[in-house]
C-alpha atoms as a PDB file:
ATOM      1  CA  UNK A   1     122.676  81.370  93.094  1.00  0.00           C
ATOM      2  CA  UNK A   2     125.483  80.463  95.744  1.00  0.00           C
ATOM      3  CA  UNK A   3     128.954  81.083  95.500  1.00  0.00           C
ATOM      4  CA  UNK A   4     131.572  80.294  97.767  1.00  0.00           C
ATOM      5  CA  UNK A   5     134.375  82.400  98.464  1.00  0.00           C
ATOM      6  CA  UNK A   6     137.747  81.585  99.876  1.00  0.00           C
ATOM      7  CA  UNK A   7     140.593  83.455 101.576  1.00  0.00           C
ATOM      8  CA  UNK A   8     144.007  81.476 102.231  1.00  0.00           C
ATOM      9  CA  UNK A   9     146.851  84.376 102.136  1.00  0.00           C
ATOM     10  CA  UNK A  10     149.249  82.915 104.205  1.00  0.00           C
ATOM     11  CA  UNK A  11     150.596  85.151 106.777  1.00  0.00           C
ATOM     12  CA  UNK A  12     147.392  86.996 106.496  1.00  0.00           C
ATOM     13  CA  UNK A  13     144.965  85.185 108.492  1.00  0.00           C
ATOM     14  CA  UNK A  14     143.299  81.871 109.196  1.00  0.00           C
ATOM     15  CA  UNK A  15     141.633  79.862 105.924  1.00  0.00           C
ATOM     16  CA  UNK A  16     137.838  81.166 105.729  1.00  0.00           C
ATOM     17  CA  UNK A  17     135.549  80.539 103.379  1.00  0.00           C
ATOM     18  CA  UNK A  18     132.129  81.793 103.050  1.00  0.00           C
ATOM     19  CA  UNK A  19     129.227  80.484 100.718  1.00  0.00           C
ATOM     20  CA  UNK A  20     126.870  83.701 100.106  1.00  0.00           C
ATOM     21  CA  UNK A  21     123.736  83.512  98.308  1.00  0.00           C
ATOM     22  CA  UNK A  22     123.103  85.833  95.751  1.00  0.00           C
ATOM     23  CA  UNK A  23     119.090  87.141  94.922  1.00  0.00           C
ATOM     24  CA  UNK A  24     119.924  89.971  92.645  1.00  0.00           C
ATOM     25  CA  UNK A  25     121.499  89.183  88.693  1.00  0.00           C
ATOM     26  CA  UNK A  26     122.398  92.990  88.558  1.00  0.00           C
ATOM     27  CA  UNK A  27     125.200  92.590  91.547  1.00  0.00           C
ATOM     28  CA  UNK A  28     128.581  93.207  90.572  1.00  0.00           C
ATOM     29  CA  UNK A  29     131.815  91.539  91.866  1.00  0.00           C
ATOM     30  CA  UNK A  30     133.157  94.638  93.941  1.00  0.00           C
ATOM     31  CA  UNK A  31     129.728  94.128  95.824  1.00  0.00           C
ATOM     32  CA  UNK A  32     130.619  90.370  96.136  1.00  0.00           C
ATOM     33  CA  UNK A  33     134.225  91.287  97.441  1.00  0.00           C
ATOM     34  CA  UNK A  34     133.052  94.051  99.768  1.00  0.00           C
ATOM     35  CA  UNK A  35     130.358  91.759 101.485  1.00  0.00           C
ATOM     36  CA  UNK A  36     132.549  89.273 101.988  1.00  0.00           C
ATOM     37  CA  UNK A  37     135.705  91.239 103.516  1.00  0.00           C
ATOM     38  CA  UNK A  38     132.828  92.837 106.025  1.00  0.00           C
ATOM     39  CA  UNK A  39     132.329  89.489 107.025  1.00  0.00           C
ATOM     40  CA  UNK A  40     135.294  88.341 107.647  1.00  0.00           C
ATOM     41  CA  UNK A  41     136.479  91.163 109.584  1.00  0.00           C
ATOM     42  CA  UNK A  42     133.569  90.947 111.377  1.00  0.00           C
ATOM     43  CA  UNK A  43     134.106  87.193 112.427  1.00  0.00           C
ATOM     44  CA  UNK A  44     137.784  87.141 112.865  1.00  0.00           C
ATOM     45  CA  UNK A  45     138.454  90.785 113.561  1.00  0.00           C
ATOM     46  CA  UNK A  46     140.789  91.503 110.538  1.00  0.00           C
ATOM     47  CA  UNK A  47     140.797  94.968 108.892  1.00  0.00           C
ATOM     48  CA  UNK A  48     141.437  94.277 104.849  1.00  0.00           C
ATOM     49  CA  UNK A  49     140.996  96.874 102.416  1.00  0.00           C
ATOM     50  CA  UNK A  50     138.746  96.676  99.386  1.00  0.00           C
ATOM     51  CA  UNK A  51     141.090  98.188  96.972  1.00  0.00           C
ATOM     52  CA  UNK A  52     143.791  95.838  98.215  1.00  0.00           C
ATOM     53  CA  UNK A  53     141.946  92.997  97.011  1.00  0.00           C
ATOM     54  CA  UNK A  54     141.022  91.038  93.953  1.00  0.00           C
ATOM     55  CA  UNK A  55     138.440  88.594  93.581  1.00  0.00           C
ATOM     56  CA  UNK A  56     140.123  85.177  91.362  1.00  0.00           C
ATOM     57  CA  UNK A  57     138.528  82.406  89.557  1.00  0.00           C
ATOM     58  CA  UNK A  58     140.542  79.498  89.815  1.00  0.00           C
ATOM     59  CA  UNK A  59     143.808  79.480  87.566  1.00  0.00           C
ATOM     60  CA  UNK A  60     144.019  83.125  89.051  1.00  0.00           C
ATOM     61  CA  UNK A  61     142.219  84.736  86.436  1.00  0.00           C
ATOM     62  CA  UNK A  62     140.589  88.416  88.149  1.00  0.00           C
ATOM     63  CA  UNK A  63     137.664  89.032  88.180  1.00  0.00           C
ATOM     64  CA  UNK A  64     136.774  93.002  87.250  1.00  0.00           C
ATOM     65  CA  UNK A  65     134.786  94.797  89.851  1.00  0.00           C
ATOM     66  CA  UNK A  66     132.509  95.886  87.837  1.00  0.00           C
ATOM     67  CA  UNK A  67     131.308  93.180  86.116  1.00  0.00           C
ATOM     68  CA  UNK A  68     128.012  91.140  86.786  1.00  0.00           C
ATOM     69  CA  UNK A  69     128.417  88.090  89.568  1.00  0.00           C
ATOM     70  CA  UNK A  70     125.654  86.267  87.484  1.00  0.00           C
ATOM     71  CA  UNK A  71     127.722  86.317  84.151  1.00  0.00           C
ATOM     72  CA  UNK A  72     130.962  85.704  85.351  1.00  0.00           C
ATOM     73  CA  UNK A  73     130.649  82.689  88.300  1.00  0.00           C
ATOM     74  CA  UNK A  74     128.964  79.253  87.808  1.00  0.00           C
ATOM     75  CA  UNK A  75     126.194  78.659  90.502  1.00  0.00           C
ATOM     76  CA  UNK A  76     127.675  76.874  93.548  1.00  0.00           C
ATOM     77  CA  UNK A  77     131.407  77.954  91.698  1.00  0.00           C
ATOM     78  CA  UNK A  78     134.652  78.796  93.844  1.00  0.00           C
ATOM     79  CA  UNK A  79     136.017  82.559  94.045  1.00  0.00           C
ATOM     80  CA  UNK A  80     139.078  83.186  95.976  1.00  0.00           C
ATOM     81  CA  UNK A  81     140.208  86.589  97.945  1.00  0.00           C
ATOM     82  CA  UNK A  82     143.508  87.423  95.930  1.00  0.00           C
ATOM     83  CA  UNK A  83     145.967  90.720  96.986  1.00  0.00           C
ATOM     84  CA  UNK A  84     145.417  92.776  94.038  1.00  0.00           C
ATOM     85  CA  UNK A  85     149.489  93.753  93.583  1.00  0.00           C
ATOM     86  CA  UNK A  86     150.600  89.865  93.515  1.00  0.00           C
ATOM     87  CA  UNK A  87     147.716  89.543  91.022  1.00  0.00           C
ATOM     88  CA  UNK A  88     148.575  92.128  88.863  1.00  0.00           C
ATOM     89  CA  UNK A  89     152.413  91.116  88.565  1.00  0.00           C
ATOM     90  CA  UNK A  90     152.092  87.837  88.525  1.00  0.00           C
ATOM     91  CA  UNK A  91     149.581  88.503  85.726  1.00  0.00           C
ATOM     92  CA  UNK A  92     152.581  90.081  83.311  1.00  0.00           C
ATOM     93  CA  UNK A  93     154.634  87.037  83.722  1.00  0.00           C
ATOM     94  CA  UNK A  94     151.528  84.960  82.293  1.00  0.00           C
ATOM     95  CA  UNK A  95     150.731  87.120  79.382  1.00  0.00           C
ATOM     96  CA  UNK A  96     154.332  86.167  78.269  1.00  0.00           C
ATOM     97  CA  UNK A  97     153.576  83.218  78.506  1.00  0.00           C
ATOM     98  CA  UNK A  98     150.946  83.089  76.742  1.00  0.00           C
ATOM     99  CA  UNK A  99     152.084  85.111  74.110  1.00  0.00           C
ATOM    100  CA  UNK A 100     155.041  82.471  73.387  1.00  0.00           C
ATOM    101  CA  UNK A 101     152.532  80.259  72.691  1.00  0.00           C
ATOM    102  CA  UNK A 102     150.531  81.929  70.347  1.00  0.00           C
ATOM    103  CA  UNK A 103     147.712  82.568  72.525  1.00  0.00           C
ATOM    104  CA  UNK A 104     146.218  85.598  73.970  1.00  0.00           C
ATOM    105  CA  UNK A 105     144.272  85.896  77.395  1.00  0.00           C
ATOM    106  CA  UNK A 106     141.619  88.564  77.389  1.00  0.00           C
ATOM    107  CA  UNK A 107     141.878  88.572  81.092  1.00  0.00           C
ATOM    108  CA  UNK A 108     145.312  89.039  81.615  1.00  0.00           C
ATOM    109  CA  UNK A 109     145.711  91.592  78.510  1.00  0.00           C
ATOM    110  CA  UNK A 110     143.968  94.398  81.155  1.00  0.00           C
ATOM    111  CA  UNK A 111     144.756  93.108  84.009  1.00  0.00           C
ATOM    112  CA  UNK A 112     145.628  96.534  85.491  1.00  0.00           C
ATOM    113  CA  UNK A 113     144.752  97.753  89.084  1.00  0.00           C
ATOM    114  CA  UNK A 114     142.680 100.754  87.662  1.00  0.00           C
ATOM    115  CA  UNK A 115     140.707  98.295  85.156  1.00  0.00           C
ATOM    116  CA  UNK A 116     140.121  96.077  87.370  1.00  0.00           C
ATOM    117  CA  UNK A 117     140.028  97.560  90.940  1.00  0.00           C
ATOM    118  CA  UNK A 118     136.684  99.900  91.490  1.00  0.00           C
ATOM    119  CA  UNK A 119     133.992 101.364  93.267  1.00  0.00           C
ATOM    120  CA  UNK A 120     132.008  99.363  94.934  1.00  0.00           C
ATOM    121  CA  UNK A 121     127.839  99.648  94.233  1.00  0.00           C
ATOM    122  CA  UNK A 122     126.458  99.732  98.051  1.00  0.00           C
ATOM    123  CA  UNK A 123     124.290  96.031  98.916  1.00  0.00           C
ATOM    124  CA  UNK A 124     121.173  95.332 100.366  1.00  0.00           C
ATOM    125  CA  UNK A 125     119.124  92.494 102.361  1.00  0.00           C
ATOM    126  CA  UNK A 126     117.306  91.952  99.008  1.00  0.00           C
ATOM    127  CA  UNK A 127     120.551  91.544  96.819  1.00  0.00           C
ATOM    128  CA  UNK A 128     122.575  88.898  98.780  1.00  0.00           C
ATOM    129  CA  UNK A 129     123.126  87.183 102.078  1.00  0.00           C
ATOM    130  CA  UNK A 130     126.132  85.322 103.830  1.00  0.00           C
ATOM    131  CA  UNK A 131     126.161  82.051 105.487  1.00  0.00           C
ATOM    132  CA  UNK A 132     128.069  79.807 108.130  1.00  0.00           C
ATOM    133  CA  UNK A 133     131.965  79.552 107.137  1.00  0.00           C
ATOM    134  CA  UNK A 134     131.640  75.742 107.231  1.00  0.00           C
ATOM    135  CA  UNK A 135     132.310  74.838 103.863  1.00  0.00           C
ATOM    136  CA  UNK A 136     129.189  72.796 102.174  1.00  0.00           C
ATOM    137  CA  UNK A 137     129.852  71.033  98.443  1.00  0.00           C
ATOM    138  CA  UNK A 138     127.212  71.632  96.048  1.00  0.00           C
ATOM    139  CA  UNK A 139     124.801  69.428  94.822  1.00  0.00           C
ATOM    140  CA  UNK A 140     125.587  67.145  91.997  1.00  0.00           C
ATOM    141  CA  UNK A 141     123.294  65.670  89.478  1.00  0.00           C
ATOM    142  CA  UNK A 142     122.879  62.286  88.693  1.00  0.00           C
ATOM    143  CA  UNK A 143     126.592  61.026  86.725  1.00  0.00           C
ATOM    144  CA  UNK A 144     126.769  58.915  83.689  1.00  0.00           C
ATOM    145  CA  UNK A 145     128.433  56.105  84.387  1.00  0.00           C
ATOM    146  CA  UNK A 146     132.244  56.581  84.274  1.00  0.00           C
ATOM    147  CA  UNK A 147     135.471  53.932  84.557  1.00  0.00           C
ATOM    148  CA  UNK A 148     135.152  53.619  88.480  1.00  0.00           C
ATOM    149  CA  UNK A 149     133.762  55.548  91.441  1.00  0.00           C
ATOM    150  CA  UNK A 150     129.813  56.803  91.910  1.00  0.00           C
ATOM    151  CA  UNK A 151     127.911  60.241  92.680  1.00  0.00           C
ATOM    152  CA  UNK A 152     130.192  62.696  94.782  1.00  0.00           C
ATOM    153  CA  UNK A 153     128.386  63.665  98.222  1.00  0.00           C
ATOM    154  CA  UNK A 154     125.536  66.040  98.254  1.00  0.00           C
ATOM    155  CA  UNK A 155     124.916  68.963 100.055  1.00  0.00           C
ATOM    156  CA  UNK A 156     122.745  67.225 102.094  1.00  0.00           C
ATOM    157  CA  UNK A 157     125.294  64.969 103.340  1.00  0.00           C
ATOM    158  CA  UNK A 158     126.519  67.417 106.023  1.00  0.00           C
ATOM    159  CA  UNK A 159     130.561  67.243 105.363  1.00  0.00           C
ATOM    160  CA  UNK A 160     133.111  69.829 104.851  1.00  0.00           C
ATOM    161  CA  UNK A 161     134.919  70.133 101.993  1.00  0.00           C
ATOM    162  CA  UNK A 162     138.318  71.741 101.306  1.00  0.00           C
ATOM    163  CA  UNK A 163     138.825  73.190  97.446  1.00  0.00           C
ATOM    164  CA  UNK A 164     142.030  71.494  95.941  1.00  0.00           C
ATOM    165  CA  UNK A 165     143.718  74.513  93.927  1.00  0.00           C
ATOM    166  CA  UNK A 166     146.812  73.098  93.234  1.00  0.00           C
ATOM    167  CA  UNK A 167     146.537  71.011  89.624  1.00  0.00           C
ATOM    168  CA  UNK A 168     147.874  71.070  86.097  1.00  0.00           C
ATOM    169  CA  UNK A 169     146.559  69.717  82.895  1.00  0.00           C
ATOM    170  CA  UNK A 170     147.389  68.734  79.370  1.00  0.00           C
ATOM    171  CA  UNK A 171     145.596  68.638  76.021  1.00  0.00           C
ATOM    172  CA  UNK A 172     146.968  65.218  74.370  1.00  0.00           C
ATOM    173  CA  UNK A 173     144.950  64.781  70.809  1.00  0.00           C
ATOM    174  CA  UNK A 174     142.014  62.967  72.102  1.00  0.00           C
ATOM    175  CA  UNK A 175     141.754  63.606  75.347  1.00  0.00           C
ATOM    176  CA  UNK A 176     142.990  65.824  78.290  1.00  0.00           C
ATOM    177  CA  UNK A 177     144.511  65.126  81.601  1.00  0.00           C
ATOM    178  CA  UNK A 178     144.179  66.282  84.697  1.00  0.00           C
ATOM    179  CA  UNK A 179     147.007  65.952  87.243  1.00  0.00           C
ATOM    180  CA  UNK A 180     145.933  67.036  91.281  1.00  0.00           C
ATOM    181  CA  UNK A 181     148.827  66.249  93.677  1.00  0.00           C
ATOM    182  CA  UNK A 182     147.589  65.173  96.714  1.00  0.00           C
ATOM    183  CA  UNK A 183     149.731  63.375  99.630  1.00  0.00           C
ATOM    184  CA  UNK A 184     148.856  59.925 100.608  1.00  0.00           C
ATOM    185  CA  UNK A 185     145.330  60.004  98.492  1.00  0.00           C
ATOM    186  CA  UNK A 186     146.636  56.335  97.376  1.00  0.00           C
ATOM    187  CA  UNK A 187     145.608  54.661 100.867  1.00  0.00           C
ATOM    188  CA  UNK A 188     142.243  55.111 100.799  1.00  0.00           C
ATOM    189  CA  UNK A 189     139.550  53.046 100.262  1.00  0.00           C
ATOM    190  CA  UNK A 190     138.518  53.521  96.594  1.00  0.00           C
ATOM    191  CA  UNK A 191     134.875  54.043  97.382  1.00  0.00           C
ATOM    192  CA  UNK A 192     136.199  57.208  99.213  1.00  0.00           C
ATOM    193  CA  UNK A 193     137.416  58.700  95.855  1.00  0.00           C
ATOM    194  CA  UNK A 194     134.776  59.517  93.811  1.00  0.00           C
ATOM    195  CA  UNK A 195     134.361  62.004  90.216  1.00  0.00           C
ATOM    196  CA  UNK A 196     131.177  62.778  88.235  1.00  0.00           C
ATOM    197  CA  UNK A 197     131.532  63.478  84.691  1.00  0.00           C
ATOM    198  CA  UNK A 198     129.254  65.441  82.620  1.00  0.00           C
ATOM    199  CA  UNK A 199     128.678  66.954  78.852  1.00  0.00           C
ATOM    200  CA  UNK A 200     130.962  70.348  80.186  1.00  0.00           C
ATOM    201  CA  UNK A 201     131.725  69.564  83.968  1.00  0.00           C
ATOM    202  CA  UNK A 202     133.392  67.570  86.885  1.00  0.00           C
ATOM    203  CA  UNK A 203     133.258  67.187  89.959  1.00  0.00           C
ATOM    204  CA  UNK A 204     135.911  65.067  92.353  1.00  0.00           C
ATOM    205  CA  UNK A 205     135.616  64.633  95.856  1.00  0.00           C
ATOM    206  CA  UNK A 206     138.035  62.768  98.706  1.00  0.00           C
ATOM    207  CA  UNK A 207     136.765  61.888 102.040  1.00  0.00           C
ATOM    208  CA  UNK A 208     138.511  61.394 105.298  1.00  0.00           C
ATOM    209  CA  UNK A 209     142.133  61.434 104.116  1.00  0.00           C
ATOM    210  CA  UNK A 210     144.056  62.239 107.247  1.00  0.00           C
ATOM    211  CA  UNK A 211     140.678  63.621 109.170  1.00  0.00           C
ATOM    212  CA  UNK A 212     139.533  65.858 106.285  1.00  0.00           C
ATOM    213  CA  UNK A 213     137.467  66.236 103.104  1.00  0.00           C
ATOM    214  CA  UNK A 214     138.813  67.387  99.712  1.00  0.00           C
ATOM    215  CA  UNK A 215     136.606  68.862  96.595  1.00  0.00           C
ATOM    216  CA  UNK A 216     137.906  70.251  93.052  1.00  0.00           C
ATOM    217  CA  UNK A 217     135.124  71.001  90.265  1.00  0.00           C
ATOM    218  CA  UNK A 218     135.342  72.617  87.269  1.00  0.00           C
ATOM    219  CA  UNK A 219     132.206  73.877  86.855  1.00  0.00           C
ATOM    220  CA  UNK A 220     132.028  74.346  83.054  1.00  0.00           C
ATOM    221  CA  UNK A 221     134.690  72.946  80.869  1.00  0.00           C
ATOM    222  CA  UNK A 222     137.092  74.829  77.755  1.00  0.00           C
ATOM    223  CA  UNK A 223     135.167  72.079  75.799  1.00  0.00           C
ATOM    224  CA  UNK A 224     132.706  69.160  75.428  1.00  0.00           C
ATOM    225  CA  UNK A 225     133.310  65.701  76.525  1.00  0.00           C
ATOM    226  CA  UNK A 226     132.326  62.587  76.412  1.00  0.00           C
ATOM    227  CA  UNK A 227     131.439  61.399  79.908  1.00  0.00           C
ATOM    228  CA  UNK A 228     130.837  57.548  79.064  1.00  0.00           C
ATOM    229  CA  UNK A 229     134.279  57.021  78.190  1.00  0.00           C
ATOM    230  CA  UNK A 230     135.942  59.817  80.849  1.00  0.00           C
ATOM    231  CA  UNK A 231     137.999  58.401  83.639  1.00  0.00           C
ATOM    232  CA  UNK A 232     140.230  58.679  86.382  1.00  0.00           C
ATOM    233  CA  UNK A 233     142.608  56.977  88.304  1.00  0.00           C
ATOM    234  CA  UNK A 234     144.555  57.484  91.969  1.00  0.00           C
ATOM    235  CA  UNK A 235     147.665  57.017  92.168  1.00  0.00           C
ATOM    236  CA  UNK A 236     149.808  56.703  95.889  1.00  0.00           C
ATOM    237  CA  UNK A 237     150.310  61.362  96.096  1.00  0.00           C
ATOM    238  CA  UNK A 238     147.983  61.965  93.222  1.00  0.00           C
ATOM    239  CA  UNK A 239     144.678  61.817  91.144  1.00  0.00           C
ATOM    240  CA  UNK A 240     144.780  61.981  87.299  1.00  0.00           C
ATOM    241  CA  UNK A 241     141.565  62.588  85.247  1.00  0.00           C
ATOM    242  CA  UNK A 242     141.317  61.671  81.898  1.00  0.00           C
ATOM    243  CA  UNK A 243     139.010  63.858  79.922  1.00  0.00           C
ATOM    244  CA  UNK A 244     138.032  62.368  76.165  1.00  0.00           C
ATOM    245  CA  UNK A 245     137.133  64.723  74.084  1.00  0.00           C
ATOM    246  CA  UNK A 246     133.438  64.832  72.450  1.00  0.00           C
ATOM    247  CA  UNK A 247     135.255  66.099  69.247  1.00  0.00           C
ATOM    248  CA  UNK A 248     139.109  64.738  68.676  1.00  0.00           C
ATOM    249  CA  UNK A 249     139.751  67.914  66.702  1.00  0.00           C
ATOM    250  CA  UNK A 250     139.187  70.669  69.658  1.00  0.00           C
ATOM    251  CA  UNK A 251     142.323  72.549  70.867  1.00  0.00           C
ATOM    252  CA  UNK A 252     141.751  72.799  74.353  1.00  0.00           C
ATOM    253  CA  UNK A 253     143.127  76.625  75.827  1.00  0.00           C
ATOM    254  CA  UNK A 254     142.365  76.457  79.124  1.00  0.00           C
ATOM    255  CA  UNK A 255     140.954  74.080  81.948  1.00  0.00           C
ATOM    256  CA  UNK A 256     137.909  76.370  82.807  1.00  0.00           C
ATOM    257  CA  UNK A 257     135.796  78.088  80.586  1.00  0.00           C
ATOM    258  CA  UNK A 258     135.136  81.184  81.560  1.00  0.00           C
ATOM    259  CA  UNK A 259     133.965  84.865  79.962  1.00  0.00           C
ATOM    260  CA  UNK A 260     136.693  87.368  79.535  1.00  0.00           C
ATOM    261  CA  UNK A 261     136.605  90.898  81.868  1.00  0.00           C
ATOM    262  CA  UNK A 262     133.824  93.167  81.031  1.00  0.00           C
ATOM    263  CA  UNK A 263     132.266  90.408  78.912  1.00  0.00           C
ATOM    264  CA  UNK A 264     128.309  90.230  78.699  1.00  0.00           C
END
C-alpha cells in the first residue's frame, strides 16, 4: 500500500511530503513516523524528535503508535506530521465538544501522550520504502456519472498535487455538505474542477489555479451514498459537495470513517 505523509508546521520547516510504500501489514505507525522524520532530516537537515511527534488523520484525529498502518490508513490515504503537545490539548477542547453534543470520540477519549506516544519497532528494506517528495495523486477508478465534471487525474498524469485540509461539513436530513474554502477557485475553467463519487468515497481535484494543483479525498466515508445523484458546485472562494445519502435515515458523525485507537 502507499501512503503519503505530510509535514506543514509553520515555523518549523518547509512543506514536505513523502509518499512511502508499505510491504509489511504487521508495521505499526511509530515505524511509519520514525521512517519518515529520518527522511526528512535527512533531505532538509532538520533534527525532530520522535516522541515530539504525532502522526494525524485528517480532522486531527492521532493516530496511536502502536497500532497497525494497514488497519488504520486507506491505501494511497493522507497522514500528517502533528506536534504531539498541540495535539493532545487541542484534543481536550474537542472532547467537550463532543460531549455537548451527545457524542463520544474513541480517539480523543485517550488521547494522552503516554497512550499514544511509544516505542518505536525498528524497520527494514523488506517492510517499507520512501519515495521522491513530489507529491503524486492516487489513482482513481472509473466515476459514476455525477451532476458535472469527469475522472480526477491519475497517477500517471505526472502533476503535483497539494492536500486541501481546511473544510467543514454538515449532515442536513438527506444529504451532507461539504464546504472547502479555496481563493479564486471560481475563475477557472470548469473542466479544471473535477470530483469522483463513489458507494463510500470522493475524490476532488483543482488544476492550475494560480500555478498549482489542489487534491482533497476522503478515502472512505461515515456512510453510504448515492453517487448518481451526488454533486458539487464552485462557487467564486469555494467548492461545496453535496453528498445524498444512500439511506435518508443515517446520522452522519463524522466526515471520515475511520477505526478508533487500538482498534483491530
Amino acid at each position: 500500500m502507499r501512503v503519503y505523509v505530510h509535514f506543514d508546521e509553520q515555523g518549523e520547516t518547509p512543506p514536505f511530503t513523502l509518499p512511502v510504500f508499505v510491504k509489511d501489514e504487521a508495521l505499526m505507525v511509530g515505524t511509519l513516523k520514525q521512517s519518515f522524520l529520518k527522511e526528512h532530516g535527512s533531505r532538509l537537515g532538520s533534527s525532530l524528535k520522535y516522541e515530539d511527534f504525532v502522526l494525524c488523520l485528517p480532522g486531527e484525529i492521532p493516530l496511536r503508535d502502536k497500532a497497525f498502518v494497514a488497519s488504520s490508513i486507506e491505501d494511497y490515504g493522507d497522514v500528517f506530521v502533528r506536534p504531539l503537545e498541540k495535539v493532545c490539548s487541542n484534543s481536550s477542547a474537542l472532547q467537550s465538544n463532543l460531549k455537548s453534543r451527545g457524542e463520544l470520540s474513541y480517539y480523543y477519549a485517550h488521547a494522552s501522550k503516554h497512550y499514544i506516544a511509544s516505542t518505536p519497532t525498528p524497520s527494514n528494506a523488506n517492510t517499507l520504502s520512501v519515495g521522491s517528495s513530489s507529491r503524486a495523486p492516487a489513482p482513481s477508478p472509473a466515476p459514476a456519472p455525477t451532476a458535472a465534471g469527469g475522472p480526477v487525474p491519475s497517477a500517471s498524469s505526472g502533476l503535483r498535487f497539494t492536500a486541501l485540509k481546511q473544510y467543514s461539513w454538515e449532515d442536513e436530513k438527506n444529504k451532507v455538505k461539504v464546504l472547502l474554502p479555496l481563493e479564486g477557485v471560481g475563475s477557472l475553467d470548469p473542466s479544471l474542477v473535477r470530483c469522483s463519487f463513489q458507494k463510500r468515497s470522493l475524490e476532488l481535484s483543482v488544476e492550475d489555479l494560480k500555478g498549482k494543483n489542489y487534491r482533497f479525498a476522503v478515502p472512505l466515508l461515515q456512510g453510504e451514498i448515492d453517487e448518481t445523484k451526488s454533486s458539487y458546485s464552485v462557487k467564486a472562494n469555494r467548492i461545496v459537495l453535496f453528498l445524498r445519502k444512500a439511506n435518508a435515515e443515517d446520522h452522519w458523525f463524522s466526515l471520515f470513517k475511520s477505526k478508533a485507537i487500538g482498534e483491530d
